[in-house]
C-alpha atoms as a PDB file:
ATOM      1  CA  UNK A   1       3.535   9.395   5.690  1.00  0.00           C
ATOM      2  CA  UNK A   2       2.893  11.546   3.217  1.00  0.00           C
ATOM      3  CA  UNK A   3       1.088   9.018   0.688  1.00  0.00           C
ATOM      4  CA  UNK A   4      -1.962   8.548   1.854  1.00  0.00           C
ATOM      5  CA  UNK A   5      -4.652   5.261   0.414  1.00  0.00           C
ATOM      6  CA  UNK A   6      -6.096   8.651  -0.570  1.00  0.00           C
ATOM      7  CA  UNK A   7      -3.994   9.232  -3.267  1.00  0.00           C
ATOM      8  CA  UNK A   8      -5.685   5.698  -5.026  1.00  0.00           C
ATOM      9  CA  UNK A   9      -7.163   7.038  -8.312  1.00  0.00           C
ATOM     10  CA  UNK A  10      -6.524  10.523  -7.647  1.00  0.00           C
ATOM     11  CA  UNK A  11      -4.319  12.612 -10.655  1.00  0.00           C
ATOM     12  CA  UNK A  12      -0.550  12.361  -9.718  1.00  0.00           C
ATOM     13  CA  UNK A  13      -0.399  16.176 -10.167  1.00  0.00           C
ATOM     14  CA  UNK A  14      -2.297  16.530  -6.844  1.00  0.00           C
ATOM     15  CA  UNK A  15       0.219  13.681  -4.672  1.00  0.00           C
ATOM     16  CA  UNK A  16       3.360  15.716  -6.540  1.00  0.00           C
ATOM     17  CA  UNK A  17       1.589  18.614  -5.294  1.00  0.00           C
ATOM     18  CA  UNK A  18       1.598  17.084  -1.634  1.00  0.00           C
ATOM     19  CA  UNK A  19       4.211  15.097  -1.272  1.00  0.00           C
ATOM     20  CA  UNK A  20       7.179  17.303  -3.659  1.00  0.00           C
ATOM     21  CA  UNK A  21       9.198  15.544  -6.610  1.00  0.00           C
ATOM     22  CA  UNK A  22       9.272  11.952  -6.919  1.00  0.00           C
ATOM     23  CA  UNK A  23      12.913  10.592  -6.444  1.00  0.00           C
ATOM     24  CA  UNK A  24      12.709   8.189  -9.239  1.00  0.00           C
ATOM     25  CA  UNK A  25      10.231   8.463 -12.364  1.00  0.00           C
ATOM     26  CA  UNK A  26      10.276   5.160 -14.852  1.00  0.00           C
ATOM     27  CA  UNK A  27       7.979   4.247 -17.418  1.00  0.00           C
ATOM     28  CA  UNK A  28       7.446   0.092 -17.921  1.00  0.00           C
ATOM     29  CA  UNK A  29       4.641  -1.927 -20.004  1.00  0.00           C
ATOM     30  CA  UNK A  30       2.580  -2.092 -16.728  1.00  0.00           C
ATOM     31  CA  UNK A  31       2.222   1.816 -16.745  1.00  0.00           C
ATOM     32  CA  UNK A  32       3.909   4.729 -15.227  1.00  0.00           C
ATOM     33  CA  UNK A  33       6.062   4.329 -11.642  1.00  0.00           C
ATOM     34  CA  UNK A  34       6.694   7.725  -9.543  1.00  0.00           C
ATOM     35  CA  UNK A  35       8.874   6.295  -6.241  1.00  0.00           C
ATOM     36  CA  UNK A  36       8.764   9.001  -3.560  1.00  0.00           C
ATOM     37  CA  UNK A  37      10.830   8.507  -0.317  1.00  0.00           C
ATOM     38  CA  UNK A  38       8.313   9.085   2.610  1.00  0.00           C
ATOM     39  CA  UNK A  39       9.680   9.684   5.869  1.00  0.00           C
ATOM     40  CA  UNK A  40      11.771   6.624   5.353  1.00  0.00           C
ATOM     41  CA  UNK A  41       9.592   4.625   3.578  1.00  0.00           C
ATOM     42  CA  UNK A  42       9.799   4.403  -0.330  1.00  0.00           C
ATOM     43  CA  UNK A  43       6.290   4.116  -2.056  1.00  0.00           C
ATOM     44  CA  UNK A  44       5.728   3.185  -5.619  1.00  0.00           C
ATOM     45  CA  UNK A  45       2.962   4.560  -7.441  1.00  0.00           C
ATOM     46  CA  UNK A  46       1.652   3.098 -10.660  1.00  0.00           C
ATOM     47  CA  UNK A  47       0.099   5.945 -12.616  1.00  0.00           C
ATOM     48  CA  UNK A  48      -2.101   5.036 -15.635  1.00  0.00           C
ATOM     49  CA  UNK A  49      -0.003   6.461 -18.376  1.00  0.00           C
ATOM     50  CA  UNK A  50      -3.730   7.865 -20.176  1.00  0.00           C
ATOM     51  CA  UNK A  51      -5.324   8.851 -17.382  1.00  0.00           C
ATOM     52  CA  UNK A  52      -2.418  10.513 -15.691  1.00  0.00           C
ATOM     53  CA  UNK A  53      -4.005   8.838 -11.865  1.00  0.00           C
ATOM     54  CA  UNK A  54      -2.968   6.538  -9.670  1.00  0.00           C
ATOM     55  CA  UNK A  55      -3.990   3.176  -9.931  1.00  0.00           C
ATOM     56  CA  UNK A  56      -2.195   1.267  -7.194  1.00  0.00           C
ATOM     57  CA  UNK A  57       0.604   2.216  -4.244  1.00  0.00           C
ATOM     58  CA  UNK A  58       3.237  -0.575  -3.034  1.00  0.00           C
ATOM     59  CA  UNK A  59       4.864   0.844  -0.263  1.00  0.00           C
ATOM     60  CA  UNK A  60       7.951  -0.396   1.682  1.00  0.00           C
ATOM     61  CA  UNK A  61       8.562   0.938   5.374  1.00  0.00           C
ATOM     62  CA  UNK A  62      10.162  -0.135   8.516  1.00  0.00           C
ATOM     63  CA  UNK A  63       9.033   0.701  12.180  1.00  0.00           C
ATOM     64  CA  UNK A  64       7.171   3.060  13.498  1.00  0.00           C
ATOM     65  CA  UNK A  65       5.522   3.984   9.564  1.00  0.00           C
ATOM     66  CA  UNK A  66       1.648   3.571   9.892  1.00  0.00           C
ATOM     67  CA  UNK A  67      -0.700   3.850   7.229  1.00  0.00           C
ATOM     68  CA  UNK A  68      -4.669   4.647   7.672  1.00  0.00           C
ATOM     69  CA  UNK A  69      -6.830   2.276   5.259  1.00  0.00           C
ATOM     70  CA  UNK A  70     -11.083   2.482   5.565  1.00  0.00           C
ATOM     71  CA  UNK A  71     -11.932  -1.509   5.362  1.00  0.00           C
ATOM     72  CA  UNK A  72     -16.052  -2.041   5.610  1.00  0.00           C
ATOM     73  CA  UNK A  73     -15.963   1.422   6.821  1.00  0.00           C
ATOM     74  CA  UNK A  74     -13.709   1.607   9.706  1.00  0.00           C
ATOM     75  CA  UNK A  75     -10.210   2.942   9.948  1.00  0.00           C
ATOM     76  CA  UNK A  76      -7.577   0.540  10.735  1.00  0.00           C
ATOM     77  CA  UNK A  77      -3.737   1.606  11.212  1.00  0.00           C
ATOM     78  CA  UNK A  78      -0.862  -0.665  10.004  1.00  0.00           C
ATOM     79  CA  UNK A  79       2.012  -0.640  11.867  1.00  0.00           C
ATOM     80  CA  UNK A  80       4.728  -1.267   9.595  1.00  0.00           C
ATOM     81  CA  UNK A  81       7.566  -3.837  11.699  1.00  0.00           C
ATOM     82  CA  UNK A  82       5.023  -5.038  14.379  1.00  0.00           C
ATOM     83  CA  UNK A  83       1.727  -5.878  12.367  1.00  0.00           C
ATOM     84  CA  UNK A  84       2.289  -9.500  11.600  1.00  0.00           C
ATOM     85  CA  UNK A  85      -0.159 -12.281   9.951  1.00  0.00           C
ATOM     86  CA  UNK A  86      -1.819 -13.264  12.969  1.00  0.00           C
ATOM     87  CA  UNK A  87      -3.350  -9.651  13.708  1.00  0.00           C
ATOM     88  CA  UNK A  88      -4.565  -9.716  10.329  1.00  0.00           C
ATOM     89  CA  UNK A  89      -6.251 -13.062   9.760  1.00  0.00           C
ATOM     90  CA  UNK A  90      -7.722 -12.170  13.045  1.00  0.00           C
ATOM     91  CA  UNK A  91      -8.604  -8.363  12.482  1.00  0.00           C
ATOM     92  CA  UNK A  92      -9.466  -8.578   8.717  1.00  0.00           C
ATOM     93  CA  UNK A  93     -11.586 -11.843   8.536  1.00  0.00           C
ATOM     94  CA  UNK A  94     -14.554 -10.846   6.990  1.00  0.00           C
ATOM     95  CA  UNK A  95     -12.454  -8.885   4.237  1.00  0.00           C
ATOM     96  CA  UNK A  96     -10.361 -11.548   3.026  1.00  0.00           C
ATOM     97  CA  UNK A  97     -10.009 -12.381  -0.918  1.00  0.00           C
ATOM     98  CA  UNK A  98      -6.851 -14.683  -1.317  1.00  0.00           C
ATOM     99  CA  UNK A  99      -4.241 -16.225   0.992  1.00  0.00           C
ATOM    100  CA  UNK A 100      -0.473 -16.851   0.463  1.00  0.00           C
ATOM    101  CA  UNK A 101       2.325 -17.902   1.703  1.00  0.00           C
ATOM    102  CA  UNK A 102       3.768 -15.040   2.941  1.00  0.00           C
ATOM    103  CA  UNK A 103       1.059 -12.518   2.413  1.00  0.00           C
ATOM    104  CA  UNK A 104      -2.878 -11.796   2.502  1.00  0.00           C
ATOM    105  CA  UNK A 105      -5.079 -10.007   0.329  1.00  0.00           C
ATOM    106  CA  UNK A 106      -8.519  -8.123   1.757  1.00  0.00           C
ATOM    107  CA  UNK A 107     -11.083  -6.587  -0.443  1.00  0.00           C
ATOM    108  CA  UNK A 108     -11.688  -3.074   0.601  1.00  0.00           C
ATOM    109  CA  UNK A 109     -14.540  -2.402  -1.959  1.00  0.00           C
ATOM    110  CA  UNK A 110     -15.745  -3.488  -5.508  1.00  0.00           C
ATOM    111  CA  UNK A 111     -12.493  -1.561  -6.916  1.00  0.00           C
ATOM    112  CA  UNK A 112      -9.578  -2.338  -4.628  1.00  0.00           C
ATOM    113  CA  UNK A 113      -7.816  -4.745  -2.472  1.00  0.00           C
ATOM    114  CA  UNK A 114      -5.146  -4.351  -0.081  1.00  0.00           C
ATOM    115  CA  UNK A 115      -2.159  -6.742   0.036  1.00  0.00           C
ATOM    116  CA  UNK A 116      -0.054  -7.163   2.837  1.00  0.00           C
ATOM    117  CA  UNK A 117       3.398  -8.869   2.516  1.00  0.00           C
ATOM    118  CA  UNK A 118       5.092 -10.266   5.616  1.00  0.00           C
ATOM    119  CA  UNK A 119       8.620 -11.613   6.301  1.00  0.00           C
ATOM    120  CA  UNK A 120       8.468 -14.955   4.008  1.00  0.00           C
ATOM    121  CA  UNK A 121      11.056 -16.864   7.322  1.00  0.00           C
ATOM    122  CA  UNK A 122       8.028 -16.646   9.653  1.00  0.00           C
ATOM    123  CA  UNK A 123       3.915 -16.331   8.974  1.00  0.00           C
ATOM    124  CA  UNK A 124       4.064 -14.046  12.203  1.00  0.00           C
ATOM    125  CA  UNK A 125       7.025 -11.513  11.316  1.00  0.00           C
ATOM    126  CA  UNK A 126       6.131  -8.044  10.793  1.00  0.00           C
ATOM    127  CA  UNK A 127       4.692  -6.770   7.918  1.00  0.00           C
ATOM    128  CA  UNK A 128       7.850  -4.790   5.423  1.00  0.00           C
ATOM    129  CA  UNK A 129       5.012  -4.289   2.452  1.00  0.00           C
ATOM    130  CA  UNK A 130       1.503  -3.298   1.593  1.00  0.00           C
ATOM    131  CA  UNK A 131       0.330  -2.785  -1.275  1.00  0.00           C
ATOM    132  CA  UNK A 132      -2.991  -0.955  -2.522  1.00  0.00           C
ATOM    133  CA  UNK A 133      -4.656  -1.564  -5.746  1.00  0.00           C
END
C-alpha cells in the first residue's frame, strides 16, 4: 500500500506527494478527510484542518493488503482478510487499551492507538478495518 502508519502526523503535502491525488476530498466538523484508493484498498485520512497533517488513517482493504505497524518496537504485518481476533488478543497482549465487540484497540505509544475492526458475525473473521490514530 501506498499509505504507510508513516504518514501519522506527517503534512498531507508529503502523502499527496507519494501516493498522487486523493479520489475524494471532504471537509466535516471532525477535520479534513482526503480518501485515496490504494491498490484496492480505500484509506481515509483525517487531516487537521490548522495544521495541514495527518492525525489519524482508517483504512478498508480486502485480501492480500498488509500494512507494517512498529508496536513496543517490533514490526508486525496485518493481513487484511486472514488476521482475525484470536491472532490479535494473542499477538498484541501486552498492548491492549480497550476491548469490543467486534474490534480491539492497542496502544502503540503515548500518542496513538491502533484499532482493528473485525467481521461483527464472528469474533474470529478476518479483519476488513484498521484504523490508526
Amino acid at each position: 500500500m501506498c499509505v504507510t502508519a508513516d504518514a501519522l502526523a506527517a503534512p498531507v503535502a508529503a502523502l499527496v506527494r507519494r501516493c498522487g491525488a486523493p479520489a475524494h476530498v471532504i471537509s466535516r466538523n471532525d477535520g479534513n478527510h482526503f480518501t485515496f484508493s490504494d491498490d484496492g484498498a480505500a484509506v481515509d485520512a483525517l487531516v487537521d484542518p490548522d495544521a495541514a497533517v495527518v492525525r489519524a488513517l482508517d483504512i478498508y482493504a480486502d485480501s492480500p493488503a498488509t500494512i507494517d505497524i512498529a508496536i513496543d518496537g517490533v514490526t508486525h504485518t496485518f493481513a487484511f482478510g486472514s488476521y482475525d481476533m484470536v491472532h490479535a488478543d494473542a499477538d498484541l497482549t501486552g498492548a491492549a487499551d480497550y476491548s469490543f465487540s467486534n474490534g480491539r484497540a492497542y496502544r502503540l505509544d503515548t500518542t496513538h492507538e491502533l484499532v482493528l475492526t473485525f467481521n461483527p458475525r464472528r469474533s474470529t473473521s478476518p479483519a476488513s478495518r484498521s484504523a490508526i490514530a
